[in-house]
Each structure stands twice: as structure tokens, then as C-alpha cells.
PDB file of N, CA and C in Angstrom:
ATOM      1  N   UNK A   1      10.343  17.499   6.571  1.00  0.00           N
ATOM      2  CA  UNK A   1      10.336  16.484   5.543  1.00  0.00           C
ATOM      3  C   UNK A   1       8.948  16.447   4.919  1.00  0.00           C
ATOM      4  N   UNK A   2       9.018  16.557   3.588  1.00  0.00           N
ATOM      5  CA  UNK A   2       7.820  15.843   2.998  1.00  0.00           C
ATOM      6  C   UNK A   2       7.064  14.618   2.672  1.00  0.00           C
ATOM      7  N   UNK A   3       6.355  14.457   3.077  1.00  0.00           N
ATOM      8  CA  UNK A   3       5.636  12.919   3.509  1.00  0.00           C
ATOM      9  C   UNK A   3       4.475  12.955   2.399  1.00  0.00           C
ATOM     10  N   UNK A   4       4.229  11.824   1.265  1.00  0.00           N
ATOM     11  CA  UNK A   4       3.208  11.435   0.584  1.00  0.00           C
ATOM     12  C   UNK A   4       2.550  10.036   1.384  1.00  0.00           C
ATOM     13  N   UNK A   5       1.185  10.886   1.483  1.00  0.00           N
ATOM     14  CA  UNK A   5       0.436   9.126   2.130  1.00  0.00           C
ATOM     15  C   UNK A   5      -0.360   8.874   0.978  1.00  0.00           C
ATOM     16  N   UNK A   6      -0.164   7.507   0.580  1.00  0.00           N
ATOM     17  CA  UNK A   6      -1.049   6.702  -0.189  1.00  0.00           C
ATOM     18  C   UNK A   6      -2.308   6.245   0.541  1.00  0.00           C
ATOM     19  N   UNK A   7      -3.637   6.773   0.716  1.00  0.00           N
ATOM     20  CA  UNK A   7      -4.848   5.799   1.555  1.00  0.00           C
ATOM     21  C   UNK A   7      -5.283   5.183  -0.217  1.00  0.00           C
ATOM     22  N   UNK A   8      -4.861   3.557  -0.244  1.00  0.00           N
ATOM     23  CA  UNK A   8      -5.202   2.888  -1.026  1.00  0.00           C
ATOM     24  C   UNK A   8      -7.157   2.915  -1.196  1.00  0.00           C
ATOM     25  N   UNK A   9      -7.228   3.027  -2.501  1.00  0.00           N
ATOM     26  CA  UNK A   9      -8.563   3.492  -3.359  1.00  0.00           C
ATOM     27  C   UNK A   9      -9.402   4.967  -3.069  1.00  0.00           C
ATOM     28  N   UNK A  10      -8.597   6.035  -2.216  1.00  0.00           N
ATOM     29  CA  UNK A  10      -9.344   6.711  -1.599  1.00  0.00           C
ATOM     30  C   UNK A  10      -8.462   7.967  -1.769  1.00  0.00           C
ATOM     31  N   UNK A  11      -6.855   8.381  -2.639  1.00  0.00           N
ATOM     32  CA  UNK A  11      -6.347   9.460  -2.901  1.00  0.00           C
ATOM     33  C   UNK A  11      -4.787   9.444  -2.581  1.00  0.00           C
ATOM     34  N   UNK A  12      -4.269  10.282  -2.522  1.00  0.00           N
ATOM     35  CA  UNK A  12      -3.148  10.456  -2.411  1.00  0.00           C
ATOM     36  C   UNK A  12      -3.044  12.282  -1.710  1.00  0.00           C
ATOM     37  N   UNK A  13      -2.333  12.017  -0.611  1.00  0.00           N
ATOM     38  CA  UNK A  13      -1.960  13.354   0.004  1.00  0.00           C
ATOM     39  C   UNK A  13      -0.770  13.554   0.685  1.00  0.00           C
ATOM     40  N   UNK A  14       0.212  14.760   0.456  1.00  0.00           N
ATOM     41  CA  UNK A  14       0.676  14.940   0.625  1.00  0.00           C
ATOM     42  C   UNK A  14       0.973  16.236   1.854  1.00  0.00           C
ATOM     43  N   UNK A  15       2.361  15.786   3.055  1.00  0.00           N
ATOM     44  CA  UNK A  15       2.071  16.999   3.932  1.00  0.00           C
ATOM     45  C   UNK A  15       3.807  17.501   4.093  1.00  0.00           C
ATOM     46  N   UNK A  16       3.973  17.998   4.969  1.00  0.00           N
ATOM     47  CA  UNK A  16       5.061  18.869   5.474  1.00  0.00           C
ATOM     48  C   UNK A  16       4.923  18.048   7.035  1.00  0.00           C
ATOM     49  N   UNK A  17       6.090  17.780   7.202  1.00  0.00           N
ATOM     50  CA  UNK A  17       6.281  16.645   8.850  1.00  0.00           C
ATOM     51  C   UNK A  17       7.475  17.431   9.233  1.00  0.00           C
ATOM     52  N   UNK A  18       7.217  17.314  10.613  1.00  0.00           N
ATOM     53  CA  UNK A  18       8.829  17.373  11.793  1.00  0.00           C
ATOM     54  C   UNK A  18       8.162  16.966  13.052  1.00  0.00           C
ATOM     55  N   UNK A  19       9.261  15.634  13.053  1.00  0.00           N
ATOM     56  CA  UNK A  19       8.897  14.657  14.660  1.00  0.00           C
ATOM     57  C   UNK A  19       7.665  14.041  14.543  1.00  0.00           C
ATOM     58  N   UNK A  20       7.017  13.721  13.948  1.00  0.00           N
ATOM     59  CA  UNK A  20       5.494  13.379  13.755  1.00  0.00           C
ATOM     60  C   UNK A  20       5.543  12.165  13.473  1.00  0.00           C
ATOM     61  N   UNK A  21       4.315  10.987  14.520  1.00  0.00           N
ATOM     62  CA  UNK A  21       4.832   9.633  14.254  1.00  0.00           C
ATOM     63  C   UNK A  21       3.336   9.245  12.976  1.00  0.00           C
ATOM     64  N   UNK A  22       3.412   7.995  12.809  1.00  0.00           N
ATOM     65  CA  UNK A  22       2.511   7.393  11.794  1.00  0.00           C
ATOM     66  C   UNK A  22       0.684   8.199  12.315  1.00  0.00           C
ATOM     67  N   UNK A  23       0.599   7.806  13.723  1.00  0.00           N
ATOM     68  CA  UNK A  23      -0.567   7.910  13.918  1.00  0.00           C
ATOM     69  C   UNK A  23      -1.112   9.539  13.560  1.00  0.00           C
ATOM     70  N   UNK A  24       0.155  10.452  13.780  1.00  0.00           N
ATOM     71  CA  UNK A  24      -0.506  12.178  13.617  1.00  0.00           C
ATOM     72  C   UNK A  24      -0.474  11.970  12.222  1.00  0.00           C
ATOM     73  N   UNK A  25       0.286  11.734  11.267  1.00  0.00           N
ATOM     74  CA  UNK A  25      -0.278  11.176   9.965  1.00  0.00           C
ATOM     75  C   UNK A  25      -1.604  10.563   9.604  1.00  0.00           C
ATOM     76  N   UNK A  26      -2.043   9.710  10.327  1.00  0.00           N
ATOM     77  CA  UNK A  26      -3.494   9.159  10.212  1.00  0.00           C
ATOM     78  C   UNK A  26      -4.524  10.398  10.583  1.00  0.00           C
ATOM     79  N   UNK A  27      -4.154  10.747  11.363  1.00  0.00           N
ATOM     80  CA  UNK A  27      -5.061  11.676  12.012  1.00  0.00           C
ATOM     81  C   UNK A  27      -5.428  13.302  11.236  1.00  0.00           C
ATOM     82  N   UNK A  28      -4.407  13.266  10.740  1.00  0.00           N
ATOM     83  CA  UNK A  28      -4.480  14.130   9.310  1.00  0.00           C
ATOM     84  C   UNK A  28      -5.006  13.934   8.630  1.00  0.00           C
ATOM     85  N   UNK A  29      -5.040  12.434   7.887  1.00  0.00           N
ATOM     86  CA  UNK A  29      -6.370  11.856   6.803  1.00  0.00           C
ATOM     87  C   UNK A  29      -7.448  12.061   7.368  1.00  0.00           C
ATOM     88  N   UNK A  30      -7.947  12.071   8.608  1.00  0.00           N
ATOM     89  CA  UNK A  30      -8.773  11.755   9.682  1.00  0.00           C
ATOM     90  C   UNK A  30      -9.408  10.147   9.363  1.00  0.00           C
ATOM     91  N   UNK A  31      -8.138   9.333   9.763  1.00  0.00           N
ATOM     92  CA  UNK A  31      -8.785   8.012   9.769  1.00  0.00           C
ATOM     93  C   UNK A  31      -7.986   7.283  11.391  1.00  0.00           C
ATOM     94  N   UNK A  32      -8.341   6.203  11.517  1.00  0.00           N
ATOM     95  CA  UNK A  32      -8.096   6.091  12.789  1.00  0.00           C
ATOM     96  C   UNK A  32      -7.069   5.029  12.693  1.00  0.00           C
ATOM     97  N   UNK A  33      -6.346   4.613  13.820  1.00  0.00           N
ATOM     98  CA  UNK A  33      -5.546   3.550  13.851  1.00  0.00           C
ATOM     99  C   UNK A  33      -5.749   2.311  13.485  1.00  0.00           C
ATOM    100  N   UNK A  34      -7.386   2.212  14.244  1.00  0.00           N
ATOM    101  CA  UNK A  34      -8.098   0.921  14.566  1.00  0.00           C
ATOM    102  C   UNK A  34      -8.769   0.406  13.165  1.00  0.00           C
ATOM    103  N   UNK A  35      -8.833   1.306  12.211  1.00  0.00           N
ATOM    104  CA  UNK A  35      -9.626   0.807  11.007  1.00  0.00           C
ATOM    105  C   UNK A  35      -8.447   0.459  10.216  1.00  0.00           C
ATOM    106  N   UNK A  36      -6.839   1.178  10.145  1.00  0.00           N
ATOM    107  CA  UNK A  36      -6.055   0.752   9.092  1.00  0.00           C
ATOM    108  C   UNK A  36      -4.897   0.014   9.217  1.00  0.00           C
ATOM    109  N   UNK A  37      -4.250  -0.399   8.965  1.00  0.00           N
ATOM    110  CA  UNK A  37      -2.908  -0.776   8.394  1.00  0.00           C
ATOM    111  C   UNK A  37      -1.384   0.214   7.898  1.00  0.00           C
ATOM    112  N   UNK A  38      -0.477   0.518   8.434  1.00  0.00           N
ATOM    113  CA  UNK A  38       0.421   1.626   8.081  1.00  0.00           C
ATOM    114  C   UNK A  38       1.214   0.848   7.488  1.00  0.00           C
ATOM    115  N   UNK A  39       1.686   1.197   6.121  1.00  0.00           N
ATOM    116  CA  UNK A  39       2.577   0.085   5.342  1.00  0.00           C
ATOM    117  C   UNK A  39       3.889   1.438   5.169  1.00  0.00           C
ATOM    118  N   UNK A  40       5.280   0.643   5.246  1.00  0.00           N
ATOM    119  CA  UNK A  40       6.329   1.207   4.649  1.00  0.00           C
ATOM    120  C   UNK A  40       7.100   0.178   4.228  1.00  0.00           C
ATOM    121  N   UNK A  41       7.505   0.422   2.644  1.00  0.00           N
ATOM    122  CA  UNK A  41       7.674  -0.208   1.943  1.00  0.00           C
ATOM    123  C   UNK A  41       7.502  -1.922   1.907  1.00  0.00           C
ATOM    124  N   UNK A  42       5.866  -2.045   2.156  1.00  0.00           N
ATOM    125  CA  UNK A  42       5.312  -3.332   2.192  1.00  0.00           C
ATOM    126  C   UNK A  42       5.020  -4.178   3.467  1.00  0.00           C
ATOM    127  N   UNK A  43       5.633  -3.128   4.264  1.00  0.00           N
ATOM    128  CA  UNK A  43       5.285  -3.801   5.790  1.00  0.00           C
ATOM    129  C   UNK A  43       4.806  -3.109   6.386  1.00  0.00           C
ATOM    130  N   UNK A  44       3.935  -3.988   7.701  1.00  0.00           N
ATOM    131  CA  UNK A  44       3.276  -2.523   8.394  1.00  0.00           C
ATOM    132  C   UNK A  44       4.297  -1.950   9.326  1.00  0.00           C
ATOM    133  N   UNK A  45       3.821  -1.489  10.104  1.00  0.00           N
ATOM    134  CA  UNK A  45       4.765  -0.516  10.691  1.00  0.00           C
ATOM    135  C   UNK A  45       3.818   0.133  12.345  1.00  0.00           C
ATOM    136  N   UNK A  46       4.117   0.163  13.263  1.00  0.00           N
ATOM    137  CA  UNK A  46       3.169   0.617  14.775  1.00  0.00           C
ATOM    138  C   UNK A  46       2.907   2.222  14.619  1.00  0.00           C
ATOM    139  N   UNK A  47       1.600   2.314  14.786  1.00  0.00           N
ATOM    140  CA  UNK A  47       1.382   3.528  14.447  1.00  0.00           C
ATOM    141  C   UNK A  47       1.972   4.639  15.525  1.00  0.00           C
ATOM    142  N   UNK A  48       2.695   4.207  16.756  1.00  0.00           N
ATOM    143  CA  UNK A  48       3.815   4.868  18.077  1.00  0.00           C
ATOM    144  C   UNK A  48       4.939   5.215  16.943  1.00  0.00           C
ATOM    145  N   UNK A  49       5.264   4.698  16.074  1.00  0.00           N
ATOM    146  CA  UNK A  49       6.708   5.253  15.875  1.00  0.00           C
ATOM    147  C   UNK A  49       7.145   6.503  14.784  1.00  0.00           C
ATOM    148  N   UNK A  50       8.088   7.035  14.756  1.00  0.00           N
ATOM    149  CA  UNK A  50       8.128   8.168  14.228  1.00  0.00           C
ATOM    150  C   UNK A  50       8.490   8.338  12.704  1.00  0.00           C
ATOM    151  N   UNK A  51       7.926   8.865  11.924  1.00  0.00           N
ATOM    152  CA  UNK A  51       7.973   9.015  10.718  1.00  0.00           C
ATOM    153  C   UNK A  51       9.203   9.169  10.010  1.00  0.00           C
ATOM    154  N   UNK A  52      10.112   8.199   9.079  1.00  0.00           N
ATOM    155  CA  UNK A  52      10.933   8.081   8.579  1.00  0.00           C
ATOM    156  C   UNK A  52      11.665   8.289   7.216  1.00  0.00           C
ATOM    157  N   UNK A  53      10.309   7.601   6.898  1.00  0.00           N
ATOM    158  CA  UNK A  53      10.349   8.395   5.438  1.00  0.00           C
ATOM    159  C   UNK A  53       9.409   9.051   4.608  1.00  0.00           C
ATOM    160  N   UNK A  54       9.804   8.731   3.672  1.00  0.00           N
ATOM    161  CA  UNK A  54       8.898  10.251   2.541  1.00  0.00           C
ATOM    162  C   UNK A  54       7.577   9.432   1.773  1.00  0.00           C
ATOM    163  N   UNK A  55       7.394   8.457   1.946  1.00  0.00           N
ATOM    164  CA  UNK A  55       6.159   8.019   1.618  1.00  0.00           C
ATOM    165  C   UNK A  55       5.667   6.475   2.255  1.00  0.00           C
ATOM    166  N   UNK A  56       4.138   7.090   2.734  1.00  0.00           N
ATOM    167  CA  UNK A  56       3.755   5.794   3.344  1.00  0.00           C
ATOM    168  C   UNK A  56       2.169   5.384   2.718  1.00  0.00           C
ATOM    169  N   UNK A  57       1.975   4.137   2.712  1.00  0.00           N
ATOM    170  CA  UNK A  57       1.040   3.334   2.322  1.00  0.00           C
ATOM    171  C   UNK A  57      -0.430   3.479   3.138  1.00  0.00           C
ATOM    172  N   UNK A  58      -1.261   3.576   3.439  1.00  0.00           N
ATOM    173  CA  UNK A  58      -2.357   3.305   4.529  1.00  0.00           C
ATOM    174  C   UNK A  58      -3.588   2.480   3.520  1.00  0.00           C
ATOM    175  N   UNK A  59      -3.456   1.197   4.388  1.00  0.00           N
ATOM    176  CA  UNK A  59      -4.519   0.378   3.513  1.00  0.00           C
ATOM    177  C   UNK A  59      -5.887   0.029   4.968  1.00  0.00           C
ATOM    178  N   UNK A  60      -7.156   0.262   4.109  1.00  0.00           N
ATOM    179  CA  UNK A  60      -8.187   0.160   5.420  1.00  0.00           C
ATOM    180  C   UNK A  60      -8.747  -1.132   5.620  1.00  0.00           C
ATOM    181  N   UNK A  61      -8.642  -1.745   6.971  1.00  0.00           N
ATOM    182  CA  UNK A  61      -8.964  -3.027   7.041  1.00  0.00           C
ATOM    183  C   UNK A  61     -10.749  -3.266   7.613  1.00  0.00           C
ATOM    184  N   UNK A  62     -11.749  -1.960   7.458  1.00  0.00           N
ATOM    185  CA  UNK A  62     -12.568  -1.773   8.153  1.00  0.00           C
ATOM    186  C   UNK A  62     -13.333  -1.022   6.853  1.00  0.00           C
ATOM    187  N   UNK A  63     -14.402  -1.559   6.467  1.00  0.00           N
ATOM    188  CA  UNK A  63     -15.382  -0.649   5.575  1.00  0.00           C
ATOM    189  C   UNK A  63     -16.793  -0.943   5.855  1.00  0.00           C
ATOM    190  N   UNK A  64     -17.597  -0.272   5.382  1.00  0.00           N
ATOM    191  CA  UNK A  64     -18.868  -0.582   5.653  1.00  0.00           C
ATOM    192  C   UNK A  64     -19.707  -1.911   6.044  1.00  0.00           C
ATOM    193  N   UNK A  65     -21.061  -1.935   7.024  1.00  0.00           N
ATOM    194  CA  UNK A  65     -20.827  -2.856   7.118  1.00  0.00           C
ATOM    195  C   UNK A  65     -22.552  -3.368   6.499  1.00  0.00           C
TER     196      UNK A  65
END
């Protein structure tokens, strides 16, 4: 499946998934669990569970300090 992640103000990327939950998605951006938020369609979502659909949100709750 093809998966578009939105990291809100910071790009848009797109990958190729099979079985892959939210967090190997993050980890692809190389951003971490602990700094973001995983949104699907407006809600978050546990970064344990497995990728469902074809586009997800990542908004960062952690920026400079």
C-alpha cells in the first residue's frame, strides 16, 4: 500500500508499506513518537497499531526550546 505522511509545516512524503505500524512510519521521517501526534482522519491514533490507510497526518508537539 501506498502511504502519504503529512509532517504538518515540514513536507509531505510519500512511501510503499506492508504490515508496518504508525511508529515504522515515524521512524522513516526520522521523528520520534515522543515529540508527535499521529492523526488519521483528525484523530490521533497509538503509534503500536498497524497502518490502515493511505494517508496520515503527523503534527509535532515538541519544538525548540
Amino acid at each position: 500500500m501506498r502511504v502519504t505522511v503529512e509532517v504538518v509545516g515540514e513536507g509531505v512524503h510519500e512511501f510503499d508499506v506492508e504490515s508496518a505500524s504508525y511508529a515504522d512510519l515515524l521512524e522513516r521521517v526520522d521523528l520520534s513518537p515522543h515529540e508527535v501526534s499521529v492523526m488519521v482522519d483528525g484523530r490521533p491514533v497509538p503509534e503500536d497499531q498497524p497502518v490502515e490507510t493511505d494517508h496520515v497526518t503527523v503534527l509535532r508537539l515538541v519544538q525548540g526550546g
